[in-house]
Protein backbone atom coordinates (compact mmCIF):
# COMPACT_ATOMS: atom_id res chain seq x y z
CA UNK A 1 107.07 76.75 66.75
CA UNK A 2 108.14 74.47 69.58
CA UNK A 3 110.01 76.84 71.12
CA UNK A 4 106.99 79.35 71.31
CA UNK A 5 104.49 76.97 72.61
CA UNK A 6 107.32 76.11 75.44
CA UNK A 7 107.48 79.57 75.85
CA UNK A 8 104.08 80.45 76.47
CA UNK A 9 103.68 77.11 78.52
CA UNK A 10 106.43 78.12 80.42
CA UNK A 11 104.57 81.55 81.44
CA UNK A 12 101.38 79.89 81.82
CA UNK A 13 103.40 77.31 84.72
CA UNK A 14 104.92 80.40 85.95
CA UNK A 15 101.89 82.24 86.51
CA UNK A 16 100.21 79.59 88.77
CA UNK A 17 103.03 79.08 90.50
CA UNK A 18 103.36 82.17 91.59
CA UNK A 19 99.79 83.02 92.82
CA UNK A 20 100.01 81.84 96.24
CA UNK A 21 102.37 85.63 97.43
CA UNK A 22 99.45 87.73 95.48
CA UNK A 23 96.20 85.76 97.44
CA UNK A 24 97.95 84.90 100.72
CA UNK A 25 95.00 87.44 102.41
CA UNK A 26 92.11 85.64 101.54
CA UNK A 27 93.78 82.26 102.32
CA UNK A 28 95.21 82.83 105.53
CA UNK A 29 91.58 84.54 106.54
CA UNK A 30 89.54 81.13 105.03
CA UNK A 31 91.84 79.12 107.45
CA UNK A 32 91.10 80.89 109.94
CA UNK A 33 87.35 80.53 108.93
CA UNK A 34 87.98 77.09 109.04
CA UNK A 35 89.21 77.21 112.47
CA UNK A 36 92.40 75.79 111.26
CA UNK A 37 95.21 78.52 112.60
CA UNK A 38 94.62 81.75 114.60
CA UNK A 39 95.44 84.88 113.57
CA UNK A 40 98.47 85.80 115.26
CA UNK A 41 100.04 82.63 113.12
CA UNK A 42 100.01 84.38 109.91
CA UNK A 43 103.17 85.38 110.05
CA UNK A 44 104.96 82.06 110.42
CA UNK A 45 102.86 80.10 107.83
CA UNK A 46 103.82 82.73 105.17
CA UNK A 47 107.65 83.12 106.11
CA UNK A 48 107.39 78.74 105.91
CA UNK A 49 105.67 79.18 102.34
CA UNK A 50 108.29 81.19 101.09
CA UNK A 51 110.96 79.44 102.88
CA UNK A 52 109.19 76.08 101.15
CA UNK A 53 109.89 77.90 97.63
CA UNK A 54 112.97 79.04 98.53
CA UNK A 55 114.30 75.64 98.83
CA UNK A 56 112.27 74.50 95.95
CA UNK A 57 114.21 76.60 93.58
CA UNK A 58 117.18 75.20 94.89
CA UNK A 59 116.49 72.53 94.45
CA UNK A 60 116.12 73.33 90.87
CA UNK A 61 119.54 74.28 90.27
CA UNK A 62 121.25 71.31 91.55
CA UNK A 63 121.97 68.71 89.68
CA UNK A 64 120.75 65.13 88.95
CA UNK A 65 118.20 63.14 87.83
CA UNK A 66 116.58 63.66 91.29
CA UNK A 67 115.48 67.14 89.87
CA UNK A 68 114.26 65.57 87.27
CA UNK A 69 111.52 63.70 88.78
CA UNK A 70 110.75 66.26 90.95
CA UNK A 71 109.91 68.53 88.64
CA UNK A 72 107.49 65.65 86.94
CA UNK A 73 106.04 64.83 90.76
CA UNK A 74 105.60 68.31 91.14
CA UNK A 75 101.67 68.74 90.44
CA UNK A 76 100.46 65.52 92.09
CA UNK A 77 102.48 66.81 94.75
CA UNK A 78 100.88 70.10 94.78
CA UNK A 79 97.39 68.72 94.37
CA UNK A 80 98.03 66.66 97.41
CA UNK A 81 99.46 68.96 99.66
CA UNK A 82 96.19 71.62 98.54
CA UNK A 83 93.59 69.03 99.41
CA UNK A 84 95.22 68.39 102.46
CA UNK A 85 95.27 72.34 103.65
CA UNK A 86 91.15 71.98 103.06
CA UNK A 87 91.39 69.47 105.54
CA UNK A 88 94.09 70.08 108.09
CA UNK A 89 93.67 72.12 111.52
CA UNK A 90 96.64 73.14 113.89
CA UNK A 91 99.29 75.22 113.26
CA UNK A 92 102.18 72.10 112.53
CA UNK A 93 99.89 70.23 109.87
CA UNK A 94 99.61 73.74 108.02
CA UNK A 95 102.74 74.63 108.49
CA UNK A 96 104.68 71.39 107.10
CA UNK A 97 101.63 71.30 104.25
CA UNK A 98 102.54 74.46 103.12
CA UNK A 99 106.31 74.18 103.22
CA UNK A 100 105.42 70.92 100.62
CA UNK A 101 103.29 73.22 98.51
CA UNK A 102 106.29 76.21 98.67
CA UNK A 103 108.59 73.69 97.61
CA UNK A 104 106.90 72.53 95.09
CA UNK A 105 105.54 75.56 93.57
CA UNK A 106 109.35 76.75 93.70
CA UNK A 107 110.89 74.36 91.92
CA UNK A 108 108.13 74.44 89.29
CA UNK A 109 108.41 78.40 89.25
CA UNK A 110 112.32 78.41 88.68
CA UNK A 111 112.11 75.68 86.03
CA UNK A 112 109.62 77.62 83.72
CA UNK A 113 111.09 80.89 84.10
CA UNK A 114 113.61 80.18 82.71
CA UNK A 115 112.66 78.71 80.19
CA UNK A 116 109.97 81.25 79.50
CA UNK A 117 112.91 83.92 79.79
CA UNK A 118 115.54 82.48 77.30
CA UNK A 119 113.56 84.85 74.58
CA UNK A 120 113.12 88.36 75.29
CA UNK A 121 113.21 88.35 79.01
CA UNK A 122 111.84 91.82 79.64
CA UNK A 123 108.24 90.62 77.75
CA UNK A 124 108.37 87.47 79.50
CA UNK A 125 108.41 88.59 82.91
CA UNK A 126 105.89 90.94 82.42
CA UNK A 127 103.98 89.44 81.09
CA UNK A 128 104.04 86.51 83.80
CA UNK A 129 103.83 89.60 86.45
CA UNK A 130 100.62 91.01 84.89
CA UNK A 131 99.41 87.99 84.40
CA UNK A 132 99.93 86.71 88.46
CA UNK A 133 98.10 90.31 89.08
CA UNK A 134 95.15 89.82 87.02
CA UNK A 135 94.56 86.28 88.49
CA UNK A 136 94.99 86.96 91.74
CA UNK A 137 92.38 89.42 91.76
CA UNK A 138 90.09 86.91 90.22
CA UNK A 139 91.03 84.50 92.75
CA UNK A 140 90.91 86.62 95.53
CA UNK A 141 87.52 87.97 94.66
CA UNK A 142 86.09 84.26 93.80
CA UNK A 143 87.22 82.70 97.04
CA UNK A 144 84.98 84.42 99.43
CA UNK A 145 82.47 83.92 97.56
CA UNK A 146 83.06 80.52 97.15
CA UNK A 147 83.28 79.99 101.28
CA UNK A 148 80.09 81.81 101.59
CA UNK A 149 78.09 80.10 99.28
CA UNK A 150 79.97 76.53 100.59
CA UNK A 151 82.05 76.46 103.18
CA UNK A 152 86.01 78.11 103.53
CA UNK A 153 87.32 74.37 103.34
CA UNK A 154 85.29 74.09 99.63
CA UNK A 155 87.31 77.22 98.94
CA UNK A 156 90.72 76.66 99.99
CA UNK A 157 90.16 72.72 98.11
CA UNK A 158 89.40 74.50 95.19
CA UNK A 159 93.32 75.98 95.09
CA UNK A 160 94.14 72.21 94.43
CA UNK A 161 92.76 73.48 90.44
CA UNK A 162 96.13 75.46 90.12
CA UNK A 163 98.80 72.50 90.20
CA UNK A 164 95.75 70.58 88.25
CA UNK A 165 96.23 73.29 85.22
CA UNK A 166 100.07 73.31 85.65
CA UNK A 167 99.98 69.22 85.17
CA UNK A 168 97.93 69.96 82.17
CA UNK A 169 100.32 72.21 80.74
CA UNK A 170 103.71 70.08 81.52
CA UNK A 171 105.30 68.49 78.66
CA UNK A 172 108.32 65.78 78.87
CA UNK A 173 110.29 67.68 76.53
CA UNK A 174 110.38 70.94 78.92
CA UNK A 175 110.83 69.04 82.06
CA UNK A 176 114.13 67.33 80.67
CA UNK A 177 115.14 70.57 78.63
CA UNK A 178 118.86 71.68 79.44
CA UNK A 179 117.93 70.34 83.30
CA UNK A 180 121.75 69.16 83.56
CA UNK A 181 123.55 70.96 80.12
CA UNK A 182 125.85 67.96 78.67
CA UNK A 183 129.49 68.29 79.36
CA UNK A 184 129.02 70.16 82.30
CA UNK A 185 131.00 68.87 85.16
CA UNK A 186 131.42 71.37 87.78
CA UNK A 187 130.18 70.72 91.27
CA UNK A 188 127.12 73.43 92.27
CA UNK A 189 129.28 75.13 94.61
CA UNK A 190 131.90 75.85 92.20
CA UNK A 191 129.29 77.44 89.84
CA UNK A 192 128.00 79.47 92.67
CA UNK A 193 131.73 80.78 93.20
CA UNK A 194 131.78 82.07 89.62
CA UNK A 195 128.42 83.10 90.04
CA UNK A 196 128.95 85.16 92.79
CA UNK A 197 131.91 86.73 91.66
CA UNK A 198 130.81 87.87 88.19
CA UNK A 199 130.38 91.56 87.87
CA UNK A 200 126.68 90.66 86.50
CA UNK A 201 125.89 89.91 90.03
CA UNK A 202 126.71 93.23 91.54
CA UNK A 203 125.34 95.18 88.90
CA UNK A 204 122.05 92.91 88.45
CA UNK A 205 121.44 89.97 90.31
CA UNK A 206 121.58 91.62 94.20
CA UNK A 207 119.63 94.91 93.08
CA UNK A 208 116.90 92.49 91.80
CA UNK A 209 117.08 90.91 95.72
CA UNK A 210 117.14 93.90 97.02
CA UNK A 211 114.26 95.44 95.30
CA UNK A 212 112.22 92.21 95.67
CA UNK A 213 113.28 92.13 99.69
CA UNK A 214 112.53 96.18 100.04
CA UNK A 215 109.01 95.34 98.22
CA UNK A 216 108.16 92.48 100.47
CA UNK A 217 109.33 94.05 103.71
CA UNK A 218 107.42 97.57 103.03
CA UNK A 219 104.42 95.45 101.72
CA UNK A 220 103.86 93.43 105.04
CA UNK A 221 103.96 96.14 107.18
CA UNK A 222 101.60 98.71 104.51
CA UNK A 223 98.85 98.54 106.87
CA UNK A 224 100.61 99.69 109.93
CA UNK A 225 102.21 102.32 107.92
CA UNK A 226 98.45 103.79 107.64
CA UNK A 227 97.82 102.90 110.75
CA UNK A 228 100.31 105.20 111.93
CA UNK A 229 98.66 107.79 109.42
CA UNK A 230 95.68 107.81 111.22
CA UNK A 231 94.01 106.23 107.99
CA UNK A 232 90.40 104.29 109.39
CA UNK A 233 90.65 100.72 109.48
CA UNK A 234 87.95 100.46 107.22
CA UNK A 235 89.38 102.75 105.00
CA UNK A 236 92.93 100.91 104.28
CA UNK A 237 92.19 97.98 102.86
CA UNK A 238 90.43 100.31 100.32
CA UNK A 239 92.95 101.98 99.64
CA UNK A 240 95.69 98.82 98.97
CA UNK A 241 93.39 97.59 96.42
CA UNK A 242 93.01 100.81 94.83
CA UNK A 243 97.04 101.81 95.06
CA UNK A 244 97.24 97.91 93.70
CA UNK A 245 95.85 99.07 90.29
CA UNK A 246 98.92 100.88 89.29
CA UNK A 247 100.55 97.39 88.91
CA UNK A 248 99.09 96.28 85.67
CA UNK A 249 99.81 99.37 83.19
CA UNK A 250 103.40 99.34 84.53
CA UNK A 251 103.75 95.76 84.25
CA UNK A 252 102.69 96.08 80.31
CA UNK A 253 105.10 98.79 79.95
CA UNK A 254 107.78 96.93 81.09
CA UNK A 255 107.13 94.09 79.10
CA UNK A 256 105.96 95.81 75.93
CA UNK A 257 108.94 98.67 75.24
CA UNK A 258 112.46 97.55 75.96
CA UNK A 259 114.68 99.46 78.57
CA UNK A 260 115.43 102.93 78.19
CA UNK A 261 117.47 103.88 81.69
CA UNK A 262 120.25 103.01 82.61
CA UNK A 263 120.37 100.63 85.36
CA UNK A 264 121.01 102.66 88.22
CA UNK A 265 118.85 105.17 86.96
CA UNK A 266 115.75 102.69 86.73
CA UNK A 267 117.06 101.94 90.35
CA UNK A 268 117.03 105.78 91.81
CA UNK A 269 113.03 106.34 89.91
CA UNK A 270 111.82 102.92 90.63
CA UNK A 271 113.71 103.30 94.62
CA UNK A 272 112.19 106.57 95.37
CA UNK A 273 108.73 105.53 94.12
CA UNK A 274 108.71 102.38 96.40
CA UNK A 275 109.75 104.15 99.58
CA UNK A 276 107.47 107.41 99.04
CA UNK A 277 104.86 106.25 101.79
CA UNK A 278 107.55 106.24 104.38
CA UNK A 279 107.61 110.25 104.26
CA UNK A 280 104.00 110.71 104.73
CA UNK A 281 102.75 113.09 107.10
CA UNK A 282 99.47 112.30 109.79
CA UNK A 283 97.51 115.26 107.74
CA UNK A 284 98.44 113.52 104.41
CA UNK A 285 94.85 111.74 104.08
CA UNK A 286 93.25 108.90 102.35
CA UNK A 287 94.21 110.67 99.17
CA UNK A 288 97.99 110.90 100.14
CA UNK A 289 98.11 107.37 101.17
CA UNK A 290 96.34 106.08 98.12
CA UNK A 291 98.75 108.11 95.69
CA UNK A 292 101.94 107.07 97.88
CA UNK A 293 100.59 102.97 97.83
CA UNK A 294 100.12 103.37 93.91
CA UNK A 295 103.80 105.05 93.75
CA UNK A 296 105.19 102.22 95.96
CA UNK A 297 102.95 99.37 93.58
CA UNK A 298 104.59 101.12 89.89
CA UNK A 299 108.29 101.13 91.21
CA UNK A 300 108.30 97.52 92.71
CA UNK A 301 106.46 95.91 89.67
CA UNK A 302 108.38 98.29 86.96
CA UNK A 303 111.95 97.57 88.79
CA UNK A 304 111.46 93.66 90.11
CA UNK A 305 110.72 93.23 86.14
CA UNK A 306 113.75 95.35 84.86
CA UNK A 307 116.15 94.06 87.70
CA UNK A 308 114.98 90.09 87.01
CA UNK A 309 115.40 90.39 82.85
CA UNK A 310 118.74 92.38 83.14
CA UNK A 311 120.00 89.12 85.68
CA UNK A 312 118.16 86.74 83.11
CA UNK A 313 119.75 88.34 79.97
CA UNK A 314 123.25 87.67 81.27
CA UNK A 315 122.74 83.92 81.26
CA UNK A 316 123.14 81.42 78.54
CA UNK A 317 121.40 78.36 80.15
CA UNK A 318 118.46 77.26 81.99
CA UNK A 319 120.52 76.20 84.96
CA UNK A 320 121.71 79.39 85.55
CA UNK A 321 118.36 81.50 84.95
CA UNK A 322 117.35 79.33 87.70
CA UNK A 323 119.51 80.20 89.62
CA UNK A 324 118.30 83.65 89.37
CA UNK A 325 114.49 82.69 90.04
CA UNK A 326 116.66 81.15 93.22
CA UNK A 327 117.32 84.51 94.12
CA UNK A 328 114.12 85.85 93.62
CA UNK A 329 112.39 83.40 95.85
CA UNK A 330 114.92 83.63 98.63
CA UNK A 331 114.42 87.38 98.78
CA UNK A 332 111.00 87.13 98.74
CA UNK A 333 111.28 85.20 102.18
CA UNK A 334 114.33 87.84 103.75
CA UNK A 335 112.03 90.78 103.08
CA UNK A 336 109.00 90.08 105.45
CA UNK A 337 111.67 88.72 108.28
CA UNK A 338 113.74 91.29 108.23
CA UNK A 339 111.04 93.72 108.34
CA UNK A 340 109.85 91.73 111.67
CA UNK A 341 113.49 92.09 113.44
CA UNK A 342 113.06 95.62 112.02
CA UNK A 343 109.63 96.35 114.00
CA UNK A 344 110.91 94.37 116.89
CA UNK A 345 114.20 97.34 117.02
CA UNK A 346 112.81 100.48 116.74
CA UNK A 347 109.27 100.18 114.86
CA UNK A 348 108.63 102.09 111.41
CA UNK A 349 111.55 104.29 111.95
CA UNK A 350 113.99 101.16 111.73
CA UNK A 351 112.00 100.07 108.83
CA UNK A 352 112.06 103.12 106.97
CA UNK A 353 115.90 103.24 107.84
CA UNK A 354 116.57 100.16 106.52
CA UNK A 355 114.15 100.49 103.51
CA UNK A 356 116.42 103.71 102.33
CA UNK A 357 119.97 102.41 102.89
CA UNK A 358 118.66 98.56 100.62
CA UNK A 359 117.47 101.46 97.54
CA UNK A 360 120.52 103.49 98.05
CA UNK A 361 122.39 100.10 97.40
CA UNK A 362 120.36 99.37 94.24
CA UNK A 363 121.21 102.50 92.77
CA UNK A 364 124.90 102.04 93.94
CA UNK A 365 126.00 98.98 92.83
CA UNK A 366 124.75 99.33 89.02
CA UNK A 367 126.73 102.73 88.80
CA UNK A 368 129.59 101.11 90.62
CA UNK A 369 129.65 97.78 87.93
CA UNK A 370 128.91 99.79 85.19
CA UNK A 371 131.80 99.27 83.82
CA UNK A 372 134.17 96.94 85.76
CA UNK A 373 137.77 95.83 86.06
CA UNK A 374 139.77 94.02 83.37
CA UNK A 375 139.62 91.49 86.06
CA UNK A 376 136.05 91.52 86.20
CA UNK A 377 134.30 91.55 82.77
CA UNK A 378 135.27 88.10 82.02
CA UNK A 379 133.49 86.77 85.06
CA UNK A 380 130.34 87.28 83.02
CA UNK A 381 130.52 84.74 80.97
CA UNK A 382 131.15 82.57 83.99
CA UNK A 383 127.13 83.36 84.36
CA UNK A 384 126.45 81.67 80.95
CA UNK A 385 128.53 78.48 82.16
């Protein structure tokens, strides 16, 4: 029984921490509202965020009783650095307030995945997916109307609730839980060696980045893709939230019925689905984009979940399921930048370039670790520690 309350603590943690990707419109527009940041900033206060949780998940994989108290300062951090953002204007206060809040919700986001995923990883991921979905439309619905009838800075205070409810649900037992596994002596760097060469991480761990990046990348430039479509304005944010929808039954299918493809199969469907708005056409329509956003929505959800539980299934310990939520997070921030040095080449045709050759590497490397060398197979147990 202890183990399944940690469990669904664990995804409850997870969940919060995780809300900030899925309602980054609305915030970034109630700062500007509040006459905190312009516009044109956006892009460097959410490439900081998700640098902030890169680093926080890191920092969850090292070592030492540092981590440790982190993990337990984590909330009051949060809370502080949240109030703060209700207050702050300029583009360096918000910037350095949410780098704290990224790191933060980073470290806490790493810890309770994987703890939540030490039991039937596929469910628990999904479920934590649907979950972040199905909040984050509350939230992003509730906020405006929250600035209108207050004021945006009432609205962006009230995000100081989320690391309130994660403080609630923190217990001692899973902050301390296999933080720093006894016995263990190796240095971080020497785990990331055997890490890195273990054939899990070919045939899992970098398709998960990859997918995650391609997702990210694709999903920050969506708009401009129907822009180029000729798509009204008016008509395309319509249209996101609609193609958005095909998230959720995907996200219980993937948690609710184990896998059934083989990797690099779930790779080639889940690829192909996720880069189908790249080949529309100008006479395609509102109807064509719509279809092609829900496409790209199913295959990123369905494979991110697949891709995360096949990299969390090969680990034995916390520690090392951390390190693949370390992953996660640090793709999360590559995706959106290299989509920007993308634009800055050669527009949507460099994205869509590099967009195809990342899938045709996701479907690659799982057929080409399939199996492995002699040489290779015991590298992963080197995941497990």
């Amino acid at each position: 029984m202890g183990l399944e309350a940690a469990g669904t603590r664990a995804r409850v943690i997870a969940t919060l921490a995780s809300l900030q990707s899925g309602i980054e419109p609305v915030a970034l527009a109630l700062l500007v509202d509040h006459h905190a940041i312009d516009p044109q900033d956006f892009g460097w206060i959410v490439s900081i965020g998700q640098i902030g949780m890169t680093a926080g998940a890191l920092l969850s994989w090292l070592p030492g009783n540092a981590t440790r108290r982190l993990i337990r300062a984590g909330p009051a951090l949060g809370m502080g650095a949240s109030l703060a953002l209700s207050v702050a204007h300029g583009l360096f206060a918000i910037m350095v307030l949410r780098l704290v809040l990224g790191a933060v919700m980073g470290l806490l986001l790493a810890h309770a995945v994987a703890i939540a995923a030490r039991a039937r990883p596929h469910r628990a991921i999904g479920i934590i997916m649907l979950a972040q979905q199905l909040l984050s439309t509350l939230v992003l619905a509730g906020l405006p109307w929250i600035a209108v009838m207050w004021s945006p800075g009432v609205a962006l205070g009230t995000l100081a609730g989320v690391p309130l409810i994660i403080a609630l649900f923190s217990r001692k037992e899973d902050v301390d839980h296999d933080l720093w596994p006894a016995g263990s002596r190796d240095s971080a760097g020497e785990r990331f060696g055997r890490v890195v060469t273990g054939r899990s991480f070919g045939r899992e761990i970098v398709p998960m980045a990859l997918t995650i990046a391609i997702t990210m990348m694709l999903w920050s430039y969506i708009a401009t893709i129907g822009s180029a479509l000729d798509v009204r304005d008016t008509d395309i944010g319509f249209a996101i939230a609609m193609g958005s929808l095909a998230s959720a039954p995907l996200a219980l299918v993937a948690a609710f019925s184990g896998p059934r493809l083989e990797p690099w199969l779930t790779a080639l469907v889940c690829g192909a689905a996720m880069v189908s708005p790249l080949f529309l056409t100008a006479g395609t329509g509102l109807a064509g984009y719509i279809v092609a956003l829900a496409l790209f929505n199913a295959g990123s959800t369905f494979g991110t979940i697949r891709f995360s539980a096949w990299a969390m299934e090969r680990c034995a310990t916390e520690r090392d399921r951390r390190f693949v939520a370390m992953v996660q997070c640090g793709a999360m921030a590559g995706g959106p930048a290299l989509g920007a040095i993308a634009m800055r080449l050669d527009g949507l045709a460099a994205l869509g370039a590099i967009a195809l050759a990342g899938t045709a590497a996701t479907v690659l490397l799982p057929a080409m670790f399939k199996n492995g060398s002699p040489a290779q197979a015991p590298m992963d147990g080197a995941l497990a520690g």
